[in-house]
N, C-alpha and C. Protein backbone atom coordinates (compact mmCIF):
# COMPACT_ATOMS: atom_id res chain seq x y z
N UNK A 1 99.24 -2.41 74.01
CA UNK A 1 99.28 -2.36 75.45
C UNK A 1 99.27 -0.91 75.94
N UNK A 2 99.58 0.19 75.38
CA UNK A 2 99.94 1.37 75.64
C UNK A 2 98.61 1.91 75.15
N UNK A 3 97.76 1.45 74.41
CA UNK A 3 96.66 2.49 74.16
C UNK A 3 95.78 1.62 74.92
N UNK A 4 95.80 0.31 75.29
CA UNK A 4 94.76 0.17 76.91
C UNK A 4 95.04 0.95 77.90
N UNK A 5 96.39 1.40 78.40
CA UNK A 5 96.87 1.77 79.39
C UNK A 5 96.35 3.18 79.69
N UNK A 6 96.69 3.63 78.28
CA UNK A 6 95.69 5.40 77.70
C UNK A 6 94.31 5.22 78.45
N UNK A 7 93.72 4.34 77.81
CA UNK A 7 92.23 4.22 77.86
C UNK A 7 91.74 3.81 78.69
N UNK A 8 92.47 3.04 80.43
CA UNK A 8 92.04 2.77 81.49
C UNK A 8 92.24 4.21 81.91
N UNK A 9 93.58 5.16 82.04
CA UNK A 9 93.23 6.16 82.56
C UNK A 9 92.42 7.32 82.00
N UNK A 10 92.07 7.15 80.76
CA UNK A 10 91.06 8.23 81.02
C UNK A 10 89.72 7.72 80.99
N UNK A 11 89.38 6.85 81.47
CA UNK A 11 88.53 6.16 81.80
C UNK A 11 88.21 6.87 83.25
N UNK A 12 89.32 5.86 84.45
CA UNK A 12 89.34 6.38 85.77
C UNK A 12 89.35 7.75 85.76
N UNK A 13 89.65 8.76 84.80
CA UNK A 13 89.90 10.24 84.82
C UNK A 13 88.15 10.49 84.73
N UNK A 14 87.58 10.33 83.84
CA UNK A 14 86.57 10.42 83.48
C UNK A 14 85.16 10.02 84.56
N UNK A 15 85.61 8.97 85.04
CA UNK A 15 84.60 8.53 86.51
C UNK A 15 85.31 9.29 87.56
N UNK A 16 86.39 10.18 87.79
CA UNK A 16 86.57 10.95 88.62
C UNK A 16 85.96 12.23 88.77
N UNK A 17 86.11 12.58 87.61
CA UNK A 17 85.04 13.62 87.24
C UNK A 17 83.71 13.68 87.20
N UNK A 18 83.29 12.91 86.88
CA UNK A 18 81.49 12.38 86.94
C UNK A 18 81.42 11.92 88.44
N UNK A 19 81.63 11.64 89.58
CA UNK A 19 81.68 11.60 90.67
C UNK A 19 81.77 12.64 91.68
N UNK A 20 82.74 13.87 90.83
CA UNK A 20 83.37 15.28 91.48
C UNK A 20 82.05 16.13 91.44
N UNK A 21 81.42 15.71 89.93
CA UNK A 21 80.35 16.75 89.34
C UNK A 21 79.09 15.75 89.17
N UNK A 22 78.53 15.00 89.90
CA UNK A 22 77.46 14.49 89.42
C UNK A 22 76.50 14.91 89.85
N UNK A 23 76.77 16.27 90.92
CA UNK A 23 75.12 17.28 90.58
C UNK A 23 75.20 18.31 89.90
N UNK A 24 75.76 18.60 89.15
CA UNK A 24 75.92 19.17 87.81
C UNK A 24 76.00 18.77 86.60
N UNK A 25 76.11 17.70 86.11
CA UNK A 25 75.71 16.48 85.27
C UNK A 25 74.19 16.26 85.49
N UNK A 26 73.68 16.00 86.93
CA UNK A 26 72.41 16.06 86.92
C UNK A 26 71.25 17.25 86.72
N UNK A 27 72.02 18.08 87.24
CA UNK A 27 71.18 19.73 87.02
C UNK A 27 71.34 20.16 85.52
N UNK A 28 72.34 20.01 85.14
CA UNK A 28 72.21 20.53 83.65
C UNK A 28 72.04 19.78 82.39
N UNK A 29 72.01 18.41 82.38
CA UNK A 29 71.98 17.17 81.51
C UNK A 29 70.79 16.51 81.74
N UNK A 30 70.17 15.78 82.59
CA UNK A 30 69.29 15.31 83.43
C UNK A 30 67.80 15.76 83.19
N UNK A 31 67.90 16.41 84.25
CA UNK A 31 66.67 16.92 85.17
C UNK A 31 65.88 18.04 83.90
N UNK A 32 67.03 18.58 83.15
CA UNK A 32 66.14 19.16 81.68
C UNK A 32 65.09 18.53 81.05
N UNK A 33 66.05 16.94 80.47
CA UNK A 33 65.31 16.30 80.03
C UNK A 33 63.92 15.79 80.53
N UNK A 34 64.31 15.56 81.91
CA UNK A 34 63.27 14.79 82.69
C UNK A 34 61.90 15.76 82.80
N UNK A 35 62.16 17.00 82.91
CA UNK A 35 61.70 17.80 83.34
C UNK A 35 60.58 18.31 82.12
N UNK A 36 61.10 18.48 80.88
CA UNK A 36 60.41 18.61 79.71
C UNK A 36 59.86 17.39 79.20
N UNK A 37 59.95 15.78 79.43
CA UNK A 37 59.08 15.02 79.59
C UNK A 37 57.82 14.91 80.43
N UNK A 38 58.09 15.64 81.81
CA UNK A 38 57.00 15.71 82.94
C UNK A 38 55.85 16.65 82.23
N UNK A 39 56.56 17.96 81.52
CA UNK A 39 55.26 18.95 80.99
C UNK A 39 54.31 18.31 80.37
N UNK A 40 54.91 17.28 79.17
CA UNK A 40 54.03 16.81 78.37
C UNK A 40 53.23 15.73 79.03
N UNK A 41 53.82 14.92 79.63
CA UNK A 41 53.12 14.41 80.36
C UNK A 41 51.78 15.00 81.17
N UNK A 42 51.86 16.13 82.01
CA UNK A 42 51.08 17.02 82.57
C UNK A 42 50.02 17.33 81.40
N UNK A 43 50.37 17.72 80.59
CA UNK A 43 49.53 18.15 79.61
C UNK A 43 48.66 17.41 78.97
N UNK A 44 49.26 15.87 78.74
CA UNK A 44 48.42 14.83 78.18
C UNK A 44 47.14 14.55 79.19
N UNK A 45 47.89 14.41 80.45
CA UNK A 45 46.87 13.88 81.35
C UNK A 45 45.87 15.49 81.63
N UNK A 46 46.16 16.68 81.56
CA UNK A 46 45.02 17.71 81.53
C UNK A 46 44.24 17.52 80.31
N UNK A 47 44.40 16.78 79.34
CA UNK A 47 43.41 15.97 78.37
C UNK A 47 42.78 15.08 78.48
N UNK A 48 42.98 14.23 79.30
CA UNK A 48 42.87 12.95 79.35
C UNK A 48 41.83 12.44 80.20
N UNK A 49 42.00 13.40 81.46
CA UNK A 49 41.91 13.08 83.35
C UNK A 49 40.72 12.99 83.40
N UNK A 50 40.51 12.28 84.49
CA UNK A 50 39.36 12.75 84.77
C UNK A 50 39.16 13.86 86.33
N UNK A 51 38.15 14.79 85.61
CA UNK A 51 38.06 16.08 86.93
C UNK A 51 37.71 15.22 88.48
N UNK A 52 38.11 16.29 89.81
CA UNK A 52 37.71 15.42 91.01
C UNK A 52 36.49 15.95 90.84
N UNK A 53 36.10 14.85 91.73
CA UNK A 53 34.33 14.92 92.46
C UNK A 53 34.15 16.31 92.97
N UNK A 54 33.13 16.25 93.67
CA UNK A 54 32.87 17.96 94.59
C UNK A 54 33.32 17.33 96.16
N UNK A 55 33.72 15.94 96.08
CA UNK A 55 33.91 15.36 97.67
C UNK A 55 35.24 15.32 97.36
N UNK A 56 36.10 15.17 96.28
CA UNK A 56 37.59 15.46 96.28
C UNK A 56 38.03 16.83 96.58
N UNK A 57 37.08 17.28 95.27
CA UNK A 57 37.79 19.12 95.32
C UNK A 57 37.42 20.07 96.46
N UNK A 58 36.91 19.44 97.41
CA UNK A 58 36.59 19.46 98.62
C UNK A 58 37.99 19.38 99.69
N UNK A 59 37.97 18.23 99.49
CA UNK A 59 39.61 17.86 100.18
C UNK A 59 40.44 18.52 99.66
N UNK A 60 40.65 18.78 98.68
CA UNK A 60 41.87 19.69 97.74
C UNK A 60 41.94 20.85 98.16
N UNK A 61 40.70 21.64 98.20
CA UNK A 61 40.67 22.80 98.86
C UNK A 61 41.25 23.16 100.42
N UNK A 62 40.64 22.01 101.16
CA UNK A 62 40.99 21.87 102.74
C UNK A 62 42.84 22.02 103.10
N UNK A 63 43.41 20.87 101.54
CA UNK A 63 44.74 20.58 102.10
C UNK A 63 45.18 21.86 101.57
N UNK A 64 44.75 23.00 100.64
CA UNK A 64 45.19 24.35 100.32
C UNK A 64 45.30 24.18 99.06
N UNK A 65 45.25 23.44 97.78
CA UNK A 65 45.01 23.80 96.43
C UNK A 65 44.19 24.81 96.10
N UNK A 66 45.36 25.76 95.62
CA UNK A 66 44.01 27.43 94.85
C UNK A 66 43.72 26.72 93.82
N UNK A 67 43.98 25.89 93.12
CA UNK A 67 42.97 25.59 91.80
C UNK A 67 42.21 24.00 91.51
N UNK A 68 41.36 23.59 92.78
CA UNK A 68 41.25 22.12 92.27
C UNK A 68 40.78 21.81 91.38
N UNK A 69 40.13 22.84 90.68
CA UNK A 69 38.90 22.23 89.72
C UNK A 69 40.11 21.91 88.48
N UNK A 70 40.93 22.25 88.26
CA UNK A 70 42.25 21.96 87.10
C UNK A 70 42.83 20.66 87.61
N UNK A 71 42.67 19.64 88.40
CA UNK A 71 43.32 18.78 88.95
C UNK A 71 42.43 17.67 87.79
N UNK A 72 43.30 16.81 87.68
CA UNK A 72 42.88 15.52 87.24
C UNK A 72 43.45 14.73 87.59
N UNK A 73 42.59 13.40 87.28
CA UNK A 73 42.95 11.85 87.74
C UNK A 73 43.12 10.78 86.28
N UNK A 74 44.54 10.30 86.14
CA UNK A 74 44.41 9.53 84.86
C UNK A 74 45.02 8.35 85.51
N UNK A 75 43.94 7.16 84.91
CA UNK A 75 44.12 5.92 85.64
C UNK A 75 44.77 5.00 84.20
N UNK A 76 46.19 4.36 84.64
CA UNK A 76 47.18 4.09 83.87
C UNK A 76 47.07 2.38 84.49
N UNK A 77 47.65 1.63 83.59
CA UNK A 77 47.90 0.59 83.96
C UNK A 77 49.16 0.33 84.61
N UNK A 78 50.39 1.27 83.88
CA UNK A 78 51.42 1.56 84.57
C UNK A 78 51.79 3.33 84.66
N UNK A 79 52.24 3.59 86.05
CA UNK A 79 52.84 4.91 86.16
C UNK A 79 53.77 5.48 85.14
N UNK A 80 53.58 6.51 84.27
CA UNK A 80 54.49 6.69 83.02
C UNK A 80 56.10 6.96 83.76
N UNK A 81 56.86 6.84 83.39
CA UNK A 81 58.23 7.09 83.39
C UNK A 81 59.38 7.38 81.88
N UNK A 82 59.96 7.82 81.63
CA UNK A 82 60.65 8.28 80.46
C UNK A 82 61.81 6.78 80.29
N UNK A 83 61.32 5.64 80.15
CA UNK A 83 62.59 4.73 80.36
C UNK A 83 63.24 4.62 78.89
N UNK A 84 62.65 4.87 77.79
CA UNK A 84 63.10 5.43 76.57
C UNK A 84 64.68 5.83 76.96
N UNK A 85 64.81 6.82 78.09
CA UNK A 85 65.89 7.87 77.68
C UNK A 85 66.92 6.63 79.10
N UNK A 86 67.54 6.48 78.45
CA UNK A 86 68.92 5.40 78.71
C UNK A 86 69.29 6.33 80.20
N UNK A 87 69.75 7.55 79.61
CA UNK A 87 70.14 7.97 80.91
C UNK A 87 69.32 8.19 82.35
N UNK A 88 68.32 8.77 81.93
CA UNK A 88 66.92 8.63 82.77
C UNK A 88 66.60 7.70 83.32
N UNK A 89 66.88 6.85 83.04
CA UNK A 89 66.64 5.07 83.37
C UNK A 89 67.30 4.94 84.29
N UNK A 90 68.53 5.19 84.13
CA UNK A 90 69.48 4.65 84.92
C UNK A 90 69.54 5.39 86.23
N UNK A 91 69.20 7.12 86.16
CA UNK A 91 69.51 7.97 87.07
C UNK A 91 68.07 7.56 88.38
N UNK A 92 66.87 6.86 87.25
CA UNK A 92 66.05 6.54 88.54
C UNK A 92 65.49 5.30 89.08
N UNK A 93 66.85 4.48 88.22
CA UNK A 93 67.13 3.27 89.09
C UNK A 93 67.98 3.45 90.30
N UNK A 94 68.49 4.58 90.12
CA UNK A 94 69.97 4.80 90.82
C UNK A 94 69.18 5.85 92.52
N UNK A 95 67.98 6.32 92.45
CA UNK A 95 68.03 7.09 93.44
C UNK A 95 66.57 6.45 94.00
N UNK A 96 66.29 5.12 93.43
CA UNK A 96 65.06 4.54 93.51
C UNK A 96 63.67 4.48 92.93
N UNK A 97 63.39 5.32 91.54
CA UNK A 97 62.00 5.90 91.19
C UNK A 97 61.68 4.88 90.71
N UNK A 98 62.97 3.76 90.24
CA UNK A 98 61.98 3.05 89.43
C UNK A 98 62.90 1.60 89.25
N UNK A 99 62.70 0.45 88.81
CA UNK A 99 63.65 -0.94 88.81
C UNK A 99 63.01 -2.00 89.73
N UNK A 100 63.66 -2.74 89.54
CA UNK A 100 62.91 -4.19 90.09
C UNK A 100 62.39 -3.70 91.73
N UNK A 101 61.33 -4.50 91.65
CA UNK A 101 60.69 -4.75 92.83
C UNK A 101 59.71 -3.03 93.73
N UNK A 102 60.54 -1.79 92.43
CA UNK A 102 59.23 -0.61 92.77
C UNK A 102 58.25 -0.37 92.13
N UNK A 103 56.78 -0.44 92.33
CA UNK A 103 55.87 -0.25 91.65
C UNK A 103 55.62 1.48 92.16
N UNK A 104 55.41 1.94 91.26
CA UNK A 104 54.56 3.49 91.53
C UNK A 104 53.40 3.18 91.16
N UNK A 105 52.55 3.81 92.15
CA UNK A 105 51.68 3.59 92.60
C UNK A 105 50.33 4.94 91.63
N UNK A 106 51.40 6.00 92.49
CA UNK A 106 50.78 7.49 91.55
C UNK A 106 51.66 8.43 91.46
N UNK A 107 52.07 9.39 90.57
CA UNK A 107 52.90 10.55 91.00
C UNK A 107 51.61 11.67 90.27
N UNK A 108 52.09 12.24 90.88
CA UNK A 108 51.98 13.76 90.05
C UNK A 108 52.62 14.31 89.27
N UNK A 109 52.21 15.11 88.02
CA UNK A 109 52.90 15.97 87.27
C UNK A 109 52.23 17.27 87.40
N UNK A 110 52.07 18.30 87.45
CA UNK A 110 51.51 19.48 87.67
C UNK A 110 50.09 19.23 88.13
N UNK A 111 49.35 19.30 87.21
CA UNK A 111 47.97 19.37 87.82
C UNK A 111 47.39 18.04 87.64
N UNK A 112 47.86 16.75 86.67
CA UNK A 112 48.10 15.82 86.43
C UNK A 112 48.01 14.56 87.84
N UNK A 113 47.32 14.10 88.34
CA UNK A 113 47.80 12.75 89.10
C UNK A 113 47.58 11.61 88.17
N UNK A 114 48.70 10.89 87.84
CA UNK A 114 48.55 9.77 87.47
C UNK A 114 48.63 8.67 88.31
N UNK A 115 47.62 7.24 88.37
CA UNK A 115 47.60 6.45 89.28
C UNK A 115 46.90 5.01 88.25
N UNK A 116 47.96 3.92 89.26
CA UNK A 116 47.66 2.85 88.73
C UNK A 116 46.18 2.92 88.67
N UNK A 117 45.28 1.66 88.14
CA UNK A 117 44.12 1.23 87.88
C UNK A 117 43.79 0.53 88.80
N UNK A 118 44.68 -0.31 89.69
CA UNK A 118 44.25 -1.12 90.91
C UNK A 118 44.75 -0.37 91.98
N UNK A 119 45.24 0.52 91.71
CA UNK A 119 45.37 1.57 93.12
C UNK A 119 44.00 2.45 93.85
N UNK A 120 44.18 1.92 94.80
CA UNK A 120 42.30 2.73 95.40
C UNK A 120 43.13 4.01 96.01
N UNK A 121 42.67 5.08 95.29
CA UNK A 121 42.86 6.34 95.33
C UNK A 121 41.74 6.92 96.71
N UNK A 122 41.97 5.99 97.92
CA UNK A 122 41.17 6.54 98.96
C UNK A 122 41.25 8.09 99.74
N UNK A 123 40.49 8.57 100.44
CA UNK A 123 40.90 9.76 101.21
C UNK A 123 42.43 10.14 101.63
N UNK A 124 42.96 9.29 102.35
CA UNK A 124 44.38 9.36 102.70
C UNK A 124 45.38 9.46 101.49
N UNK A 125 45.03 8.66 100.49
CA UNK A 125 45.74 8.67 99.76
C UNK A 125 45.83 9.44 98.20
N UNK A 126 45.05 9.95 98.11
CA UNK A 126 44.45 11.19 97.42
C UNK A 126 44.91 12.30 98.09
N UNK A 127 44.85 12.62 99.34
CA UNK A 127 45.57 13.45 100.35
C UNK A 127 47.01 13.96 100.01
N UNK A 128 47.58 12.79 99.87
CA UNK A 128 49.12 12.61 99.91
C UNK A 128 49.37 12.98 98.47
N UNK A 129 48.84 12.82 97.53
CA UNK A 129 49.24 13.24 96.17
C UNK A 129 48.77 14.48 95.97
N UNK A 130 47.55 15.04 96.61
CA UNK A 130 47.30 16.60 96.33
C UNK A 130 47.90 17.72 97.02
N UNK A 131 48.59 16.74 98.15
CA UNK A 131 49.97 17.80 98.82
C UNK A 131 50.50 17.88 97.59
N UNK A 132 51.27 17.31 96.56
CA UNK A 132 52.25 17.12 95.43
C UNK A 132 51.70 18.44 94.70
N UNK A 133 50.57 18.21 94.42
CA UNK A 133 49.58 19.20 93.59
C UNK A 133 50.18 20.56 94.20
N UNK A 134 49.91 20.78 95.74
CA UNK A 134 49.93 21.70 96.41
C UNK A 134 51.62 22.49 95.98
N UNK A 135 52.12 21.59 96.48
CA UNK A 135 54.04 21.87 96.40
C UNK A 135 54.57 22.37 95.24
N UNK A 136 53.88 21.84 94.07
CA UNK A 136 53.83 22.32 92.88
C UNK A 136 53.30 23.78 92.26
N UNK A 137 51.87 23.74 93.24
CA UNK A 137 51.46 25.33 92.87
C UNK A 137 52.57 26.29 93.76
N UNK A 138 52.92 25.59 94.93
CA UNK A 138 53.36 26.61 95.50
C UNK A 138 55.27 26.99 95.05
N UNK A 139 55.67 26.31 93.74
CA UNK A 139 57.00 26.63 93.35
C UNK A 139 56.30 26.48 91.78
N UNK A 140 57.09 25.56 91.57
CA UNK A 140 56.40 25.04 89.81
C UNK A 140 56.94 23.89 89.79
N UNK A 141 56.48 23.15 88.64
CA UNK A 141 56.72 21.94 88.78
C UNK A 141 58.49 21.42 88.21
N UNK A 142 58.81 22.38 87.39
CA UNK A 142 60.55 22.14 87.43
C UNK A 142 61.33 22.62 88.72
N UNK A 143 60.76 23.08 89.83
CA UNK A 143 61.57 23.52 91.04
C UNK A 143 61.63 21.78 91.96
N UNK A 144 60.05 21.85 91.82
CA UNK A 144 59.81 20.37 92.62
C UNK A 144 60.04 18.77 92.03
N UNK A 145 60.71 19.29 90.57
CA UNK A 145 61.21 17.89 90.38
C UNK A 145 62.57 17.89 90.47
N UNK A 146 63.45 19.08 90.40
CA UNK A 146 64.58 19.53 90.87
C UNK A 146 64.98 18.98 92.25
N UNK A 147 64.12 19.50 93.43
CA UNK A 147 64.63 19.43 94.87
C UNK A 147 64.32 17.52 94.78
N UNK A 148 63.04 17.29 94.32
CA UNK A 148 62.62 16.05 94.59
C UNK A 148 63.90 14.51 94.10
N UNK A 149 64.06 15.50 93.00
CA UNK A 149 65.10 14.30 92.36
C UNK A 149 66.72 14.35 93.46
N UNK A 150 67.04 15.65 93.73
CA UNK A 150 68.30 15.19 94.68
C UNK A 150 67.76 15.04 96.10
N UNK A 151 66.74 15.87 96.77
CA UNK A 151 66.43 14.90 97.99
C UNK A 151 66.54 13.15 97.81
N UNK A 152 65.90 12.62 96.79
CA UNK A 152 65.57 11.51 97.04
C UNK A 152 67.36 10.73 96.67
N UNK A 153 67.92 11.40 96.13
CA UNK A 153 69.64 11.16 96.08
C UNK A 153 69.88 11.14 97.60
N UNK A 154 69.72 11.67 98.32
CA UNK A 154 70.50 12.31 99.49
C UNK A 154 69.65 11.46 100.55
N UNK A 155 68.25 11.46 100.26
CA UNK A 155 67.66 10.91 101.84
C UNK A 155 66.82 9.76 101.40
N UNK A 156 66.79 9.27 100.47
CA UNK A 156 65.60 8.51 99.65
C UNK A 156 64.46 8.73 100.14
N UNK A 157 63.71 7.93 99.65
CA UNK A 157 62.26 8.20 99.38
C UNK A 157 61.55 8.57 100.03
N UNK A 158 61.78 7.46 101.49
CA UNK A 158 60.62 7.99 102.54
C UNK A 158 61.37 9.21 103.42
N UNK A 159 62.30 9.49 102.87
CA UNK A 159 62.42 10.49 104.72
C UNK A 159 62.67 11.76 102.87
N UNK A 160 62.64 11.93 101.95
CA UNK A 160 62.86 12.90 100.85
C UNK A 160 61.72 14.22 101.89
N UNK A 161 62.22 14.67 101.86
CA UNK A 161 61.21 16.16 102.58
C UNK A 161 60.03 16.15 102.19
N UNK A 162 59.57 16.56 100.51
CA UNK A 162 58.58 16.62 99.96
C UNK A 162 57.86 15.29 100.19
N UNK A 163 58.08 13.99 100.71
CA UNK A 163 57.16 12.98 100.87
C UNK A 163 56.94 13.13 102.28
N UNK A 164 58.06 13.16 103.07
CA UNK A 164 57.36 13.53 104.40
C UNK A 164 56.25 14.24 104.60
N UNK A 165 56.10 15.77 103.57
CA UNK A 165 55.18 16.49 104.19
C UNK A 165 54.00 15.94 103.50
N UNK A 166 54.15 15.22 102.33
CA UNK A 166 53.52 14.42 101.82
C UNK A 166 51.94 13.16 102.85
N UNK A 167 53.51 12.59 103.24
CA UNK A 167 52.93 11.40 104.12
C UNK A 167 52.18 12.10 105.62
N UNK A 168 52.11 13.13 105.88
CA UNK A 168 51.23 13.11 106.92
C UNK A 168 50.14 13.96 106.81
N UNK A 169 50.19 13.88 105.32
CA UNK A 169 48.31 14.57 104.61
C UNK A 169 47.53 12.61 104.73
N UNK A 170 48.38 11.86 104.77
CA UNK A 170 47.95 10.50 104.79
C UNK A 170 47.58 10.03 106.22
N UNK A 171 48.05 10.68 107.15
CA UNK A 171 48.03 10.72 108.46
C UNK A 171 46.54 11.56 108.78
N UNK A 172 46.78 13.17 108.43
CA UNK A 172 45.79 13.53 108.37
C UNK A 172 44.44 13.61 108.20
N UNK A 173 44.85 12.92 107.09
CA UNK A 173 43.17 12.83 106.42
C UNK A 173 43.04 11.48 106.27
N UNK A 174 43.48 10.83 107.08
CA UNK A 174 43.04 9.08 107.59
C UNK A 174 41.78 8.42 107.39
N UNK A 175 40.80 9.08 107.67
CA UNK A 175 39.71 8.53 107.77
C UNK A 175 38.93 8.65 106.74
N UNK A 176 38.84 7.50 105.69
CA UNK A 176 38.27 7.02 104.56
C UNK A 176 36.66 7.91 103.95
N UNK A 177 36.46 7.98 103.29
CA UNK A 177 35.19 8.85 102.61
C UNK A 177 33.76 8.53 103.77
């Protein structure tokens, strides 16, 4: 009875602490991992991709990408995610990236867009992921999975900053090819 009693409180001790510090748990445990999965990822798909058109890298240019011709498109049946890593799993069930009832559609990894196979990668929406491209050249891609992962803690998905400025390259560039 006395070593349950032990072991409820440092239990509750232990979720006090992980609660006190869980953006520091996430910044230094986390977002490493996640973050050195995204490279390779990036990297596979700069193997993989396929280059944009001269009517994409067109648009790419417009929304401000200095490098479109490095952009690729890899068409996945599902959006990759690291669900392998237990903790990873959980951290983006927990802030929405991923769990019942969300499909991703496309993300970006550096120069990388990955996108479903039944996703029509139209003007607008090609738009909205080469802002990602953009946000990325303009920090790197461990800054923007950094802010991206606790915005979307703090404001979720749709109001996360980086999708806002996101979502009105979708606004913008509305009108289909």
């Amino acid at each position: 009875m006395k070593a349950l009693r032990l072991f409820l409180i440092l239990l509750v001790a232990v979720l006090i602490v992980s609660v006190l510090f869980y953006e520091k748990i996430i910044a230094s445990v986390l977002l490493p991992q996640y973050i050195e999965w995204a490279h390779e990822i990036d990297q596979k798909g700069l193997e993989v991709g396929v280059p944009l058109n001269e009517q994409e890298r067109l648009l790419a240019s417009k929304i401000g990408v200095k490098h479109p011709d490095k952009v690729r498109i890899v068409y996945v049946d599902t959006v990759p995610y690291p669900y392998e890593n237990f903790a990873l799993k959980v951290f983006g069930e927990a802030v929405g990236l991923v769990g019942e009832g969300i499909i991703n559609n496309a993300q970006v990894f550096g120069y990388s867009i990955y996108a479903r196979k039944d996703f029509v990668l139209n003007r607008p929406k090609l738009a909205h992921e080469l802002v990602h491209v953009l946000q990325i050249e303009r920090a790197s891609l461990d800054e923007v999975v950094t802010q991206h992962f606790f915005d979307m803690a703090e404001y979720g998905y749709d109001q996360a900053p980086l999708e806002v400025e996101a979502a009105k390259a979708n606004k913008k560039y509305s009108a289909d090819w």
